[in-house]
C-alpha atoms as a PDB file:
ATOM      1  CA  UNK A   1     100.468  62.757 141.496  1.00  0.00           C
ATOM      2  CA  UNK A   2     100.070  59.805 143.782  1.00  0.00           C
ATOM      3  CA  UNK A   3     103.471  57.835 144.746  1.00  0.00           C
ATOM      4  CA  UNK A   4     104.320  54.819 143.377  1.00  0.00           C
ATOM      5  CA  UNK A   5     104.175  51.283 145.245  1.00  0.00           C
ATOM      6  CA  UNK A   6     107.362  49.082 145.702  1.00  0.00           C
ATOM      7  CA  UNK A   7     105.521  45.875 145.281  1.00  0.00           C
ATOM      8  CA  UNK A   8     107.165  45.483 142.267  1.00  0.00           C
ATOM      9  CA  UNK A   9     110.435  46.610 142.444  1.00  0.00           C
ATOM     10  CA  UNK A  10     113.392  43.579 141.927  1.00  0.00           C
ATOM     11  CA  UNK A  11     116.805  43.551 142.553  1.00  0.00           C
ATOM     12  CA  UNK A  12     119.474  41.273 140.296  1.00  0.00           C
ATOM     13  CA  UNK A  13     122.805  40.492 140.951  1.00  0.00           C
ATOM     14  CA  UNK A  14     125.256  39.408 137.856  1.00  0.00           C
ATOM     15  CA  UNK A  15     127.240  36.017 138.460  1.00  0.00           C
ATOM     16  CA  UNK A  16     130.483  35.935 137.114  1.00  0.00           C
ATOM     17  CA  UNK A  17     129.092  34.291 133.713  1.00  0.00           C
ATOM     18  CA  UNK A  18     127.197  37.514 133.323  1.00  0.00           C
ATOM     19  CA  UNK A  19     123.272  35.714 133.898  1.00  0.00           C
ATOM     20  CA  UNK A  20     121.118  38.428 136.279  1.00  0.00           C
ATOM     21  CA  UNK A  21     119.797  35.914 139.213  1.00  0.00           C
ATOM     22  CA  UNK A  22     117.392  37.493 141.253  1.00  0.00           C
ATOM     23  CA  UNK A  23     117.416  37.840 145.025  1.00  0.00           C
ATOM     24  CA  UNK A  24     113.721  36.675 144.787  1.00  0.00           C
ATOM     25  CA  UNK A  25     113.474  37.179 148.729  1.00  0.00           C
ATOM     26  CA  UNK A  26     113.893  40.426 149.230  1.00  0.00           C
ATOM     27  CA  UNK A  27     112.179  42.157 151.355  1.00  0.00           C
ATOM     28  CA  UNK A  28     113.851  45.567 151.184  1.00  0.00           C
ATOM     29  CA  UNK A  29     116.309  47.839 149.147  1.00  0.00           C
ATOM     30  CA  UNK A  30     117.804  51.253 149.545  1.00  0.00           C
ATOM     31  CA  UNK A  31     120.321  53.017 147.504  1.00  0.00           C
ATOM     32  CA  UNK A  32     122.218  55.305 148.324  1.00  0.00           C
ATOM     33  CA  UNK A  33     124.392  58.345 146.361  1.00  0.00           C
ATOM     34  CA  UNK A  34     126.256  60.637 148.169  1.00  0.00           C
ATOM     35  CA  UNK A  35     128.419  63.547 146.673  1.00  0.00           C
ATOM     36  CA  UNK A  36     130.987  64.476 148.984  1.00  0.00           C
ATOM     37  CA  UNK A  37     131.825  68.467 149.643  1.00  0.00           C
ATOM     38  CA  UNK A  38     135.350  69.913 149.461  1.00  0.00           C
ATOM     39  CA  UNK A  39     135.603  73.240 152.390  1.00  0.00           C
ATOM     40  CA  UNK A  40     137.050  76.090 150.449  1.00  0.00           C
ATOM     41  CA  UNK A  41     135.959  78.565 152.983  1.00  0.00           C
ATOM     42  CA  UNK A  42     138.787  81.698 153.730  1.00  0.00           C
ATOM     43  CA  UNK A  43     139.157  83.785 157.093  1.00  0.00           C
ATOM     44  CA  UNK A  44     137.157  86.710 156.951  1.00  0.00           C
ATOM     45  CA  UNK A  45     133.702  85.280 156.128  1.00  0.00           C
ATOM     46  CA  UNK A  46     131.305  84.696 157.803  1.00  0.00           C
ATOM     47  CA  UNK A  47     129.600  81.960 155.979  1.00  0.00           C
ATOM     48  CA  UNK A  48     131.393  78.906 154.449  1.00  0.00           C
ATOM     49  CA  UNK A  49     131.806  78.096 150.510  1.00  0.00           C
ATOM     50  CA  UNK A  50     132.231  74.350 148.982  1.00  0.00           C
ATOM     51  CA  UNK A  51     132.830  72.882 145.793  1.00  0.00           C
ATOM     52  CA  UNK A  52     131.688  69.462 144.699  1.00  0.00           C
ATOM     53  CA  UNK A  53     133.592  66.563 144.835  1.00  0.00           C
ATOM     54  CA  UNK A  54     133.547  62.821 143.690  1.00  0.00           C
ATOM     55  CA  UNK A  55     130.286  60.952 143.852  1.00  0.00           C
ATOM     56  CA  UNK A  56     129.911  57.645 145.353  1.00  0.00           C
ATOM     57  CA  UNK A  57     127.045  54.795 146.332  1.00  0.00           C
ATOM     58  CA  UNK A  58     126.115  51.796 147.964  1.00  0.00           C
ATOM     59  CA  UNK A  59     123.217  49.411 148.334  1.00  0.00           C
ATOM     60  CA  UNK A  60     121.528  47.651 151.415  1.00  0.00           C
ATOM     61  CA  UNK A  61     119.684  44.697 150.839  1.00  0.00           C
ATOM     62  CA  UNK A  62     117.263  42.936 153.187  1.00  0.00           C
ATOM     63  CA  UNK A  63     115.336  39.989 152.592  1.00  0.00           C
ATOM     64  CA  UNK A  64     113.937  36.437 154.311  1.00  0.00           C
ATOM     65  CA  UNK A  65     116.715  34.250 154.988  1.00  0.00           C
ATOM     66  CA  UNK A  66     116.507  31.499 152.406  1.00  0.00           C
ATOM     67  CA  UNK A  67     119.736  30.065 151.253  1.00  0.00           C
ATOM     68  CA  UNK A  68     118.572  28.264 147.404  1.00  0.00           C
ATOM     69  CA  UNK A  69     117.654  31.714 146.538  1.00  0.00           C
ATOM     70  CA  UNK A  70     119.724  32.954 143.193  1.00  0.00           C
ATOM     71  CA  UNK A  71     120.769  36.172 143.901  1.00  0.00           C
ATOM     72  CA  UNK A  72     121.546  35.623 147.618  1.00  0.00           C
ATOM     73  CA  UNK A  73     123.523  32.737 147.173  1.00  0.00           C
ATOM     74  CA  UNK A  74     125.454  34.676 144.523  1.00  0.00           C
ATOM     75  CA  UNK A  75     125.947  37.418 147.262  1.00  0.00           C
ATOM     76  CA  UNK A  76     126.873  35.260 149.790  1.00  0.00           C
ATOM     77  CA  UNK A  77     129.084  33.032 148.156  1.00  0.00           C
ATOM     78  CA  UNK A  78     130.908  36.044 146.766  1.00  0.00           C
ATOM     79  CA  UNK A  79     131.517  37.557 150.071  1.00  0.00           C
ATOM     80  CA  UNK A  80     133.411  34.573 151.221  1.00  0.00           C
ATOM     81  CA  UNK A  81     135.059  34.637 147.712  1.00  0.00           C
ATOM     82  CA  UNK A  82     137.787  36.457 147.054  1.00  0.00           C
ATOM     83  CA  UNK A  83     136.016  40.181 146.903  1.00  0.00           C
ATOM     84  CA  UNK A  84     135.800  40.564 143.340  1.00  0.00           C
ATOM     85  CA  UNK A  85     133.274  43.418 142.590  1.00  0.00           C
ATOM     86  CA  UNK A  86     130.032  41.932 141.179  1.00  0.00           C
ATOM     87  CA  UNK A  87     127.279  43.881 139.128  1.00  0.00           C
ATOM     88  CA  UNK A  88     124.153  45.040 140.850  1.00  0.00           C
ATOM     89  CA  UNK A  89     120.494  45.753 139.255  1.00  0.00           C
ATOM     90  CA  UNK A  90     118.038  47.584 140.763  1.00  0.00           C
ATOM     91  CA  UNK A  91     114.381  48.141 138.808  1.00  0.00           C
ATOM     92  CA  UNK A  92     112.086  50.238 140.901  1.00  0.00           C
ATOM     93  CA  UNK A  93     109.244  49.685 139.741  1.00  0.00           C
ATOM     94  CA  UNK A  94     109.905  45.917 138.446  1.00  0.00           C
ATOM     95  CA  UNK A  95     110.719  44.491 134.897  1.00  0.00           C
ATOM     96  CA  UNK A  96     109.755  45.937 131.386  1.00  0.00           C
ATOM     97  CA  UNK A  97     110.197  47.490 128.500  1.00  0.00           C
ATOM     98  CA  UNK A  98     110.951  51.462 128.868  1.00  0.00           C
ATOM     99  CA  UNK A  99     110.827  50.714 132.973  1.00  0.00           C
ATOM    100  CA  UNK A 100     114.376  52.765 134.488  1.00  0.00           C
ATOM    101  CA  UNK A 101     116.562  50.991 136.231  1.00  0.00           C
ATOM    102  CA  UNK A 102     120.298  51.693 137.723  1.00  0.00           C
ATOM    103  CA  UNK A 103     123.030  49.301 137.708  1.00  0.00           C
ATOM    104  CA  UNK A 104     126.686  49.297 138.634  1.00  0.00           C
ATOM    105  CA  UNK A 105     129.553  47.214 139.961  1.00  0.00           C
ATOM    106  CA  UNK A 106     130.057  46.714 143.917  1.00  0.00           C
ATOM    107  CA  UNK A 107     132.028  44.809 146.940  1.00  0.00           C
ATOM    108  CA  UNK A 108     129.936  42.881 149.477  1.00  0.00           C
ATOM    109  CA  UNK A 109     131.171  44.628 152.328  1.00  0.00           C
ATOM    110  CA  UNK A 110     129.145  42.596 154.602  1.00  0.00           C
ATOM    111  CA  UNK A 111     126.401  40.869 155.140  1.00  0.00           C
ATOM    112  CA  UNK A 112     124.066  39.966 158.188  1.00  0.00           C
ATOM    113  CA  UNK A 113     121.699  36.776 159.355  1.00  0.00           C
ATOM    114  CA  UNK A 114     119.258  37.388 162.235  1.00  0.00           C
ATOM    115  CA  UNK A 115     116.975  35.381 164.256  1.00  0.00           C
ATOM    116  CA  UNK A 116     114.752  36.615 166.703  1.00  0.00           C
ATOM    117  CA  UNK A 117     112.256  34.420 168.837  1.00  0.00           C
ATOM    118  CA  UNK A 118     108.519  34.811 166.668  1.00  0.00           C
ATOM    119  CA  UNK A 119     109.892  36.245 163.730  1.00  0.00           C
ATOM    120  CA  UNK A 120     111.418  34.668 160.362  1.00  0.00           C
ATOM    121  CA  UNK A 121     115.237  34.537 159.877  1.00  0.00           C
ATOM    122  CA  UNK A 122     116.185  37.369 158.032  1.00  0.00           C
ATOM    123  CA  UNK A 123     119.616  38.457 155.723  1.00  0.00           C
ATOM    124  CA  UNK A 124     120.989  41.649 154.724  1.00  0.00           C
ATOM    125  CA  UNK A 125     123.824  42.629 152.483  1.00  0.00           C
ATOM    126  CA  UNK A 126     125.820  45.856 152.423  1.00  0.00           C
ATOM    127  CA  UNK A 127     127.293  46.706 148.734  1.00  0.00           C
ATOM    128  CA  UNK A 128     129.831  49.440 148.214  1.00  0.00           C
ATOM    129  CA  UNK A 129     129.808  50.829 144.599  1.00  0.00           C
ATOM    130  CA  UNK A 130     133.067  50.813 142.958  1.00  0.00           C
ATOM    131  CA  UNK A 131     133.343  53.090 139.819  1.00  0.00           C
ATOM    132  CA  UNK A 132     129.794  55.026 138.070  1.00  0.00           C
ATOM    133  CA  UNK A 133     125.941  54.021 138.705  1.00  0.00           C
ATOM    134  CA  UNK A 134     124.709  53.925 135.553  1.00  0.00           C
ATOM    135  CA  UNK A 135     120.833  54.587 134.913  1.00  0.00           C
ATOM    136  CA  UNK A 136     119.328  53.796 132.075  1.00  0.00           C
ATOM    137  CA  UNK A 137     115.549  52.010 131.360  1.00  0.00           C
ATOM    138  CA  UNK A 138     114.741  48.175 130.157  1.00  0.00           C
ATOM    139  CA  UNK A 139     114.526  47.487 126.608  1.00  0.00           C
END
């Protein structure tokens, strides 16, 4: 089965009044889930055991640096805010019915602006998840 191309893919972030604004200039997304490992290993073995632990996430966004976009006005503004969690969308492979998608709240831990002689400005965000990533699929 051939892979599937990020071309459509968006990312929304929730302002406070609950309306999804897109970051329309984005560029880039990862997300990340980690599960973190608890070392319950005893003297005398050889090899170690584990046993799983809490699960947590975060988000990087990247995108073109353009300051009347929705969602990355809503990101910036709310880092310099008072770092209230806000509510995160990410569709894969874009918008539509029965399309999956994963969502949760997160802090703007930080973001970035770059320029670099010949090449745009750019912006990234870094978003730690606070609480579940839910995944569920467009209706």
């Amino acid at each position: 089965m051939a892979g599937k191309s990020s071309k459509y893919a968006r990312v929304y972030v929730e302002n406070s009044s609950g309306t999804a604004l897109q970051f329309e200039q984005c560029s880039g997304v990862d997300l990340d889930r980690t599960r973190s490992n608890i070392d319950t290993s005893v003297i005398g073995t050889e090899w170690k055991e584990y046993v799983p632990d809490q699960i947590e996430w975060s988000m990087s966004i990247e995108g073109n640096y353009y300051p009347s976009d929705p969602g990355q006005a809503e990101l910036r503004d709310g880092f310099y805010a008072d770092g209230e969690a806000v509510t995160v969308r990410f569709r894969p492979e874009g918008n539509g019915n029965g399309k999956p998608e994963e969502y949760g709240d997160a802090i703007i831990s930080g973001f970035k602006t770059g320029a670099k002689t010949g090449d745009k400005i750019s912006v990234s965000f870094s978003l730690t998840g606070t609480g579940p990533l839910s995944q569920g699929v467009q209706s």
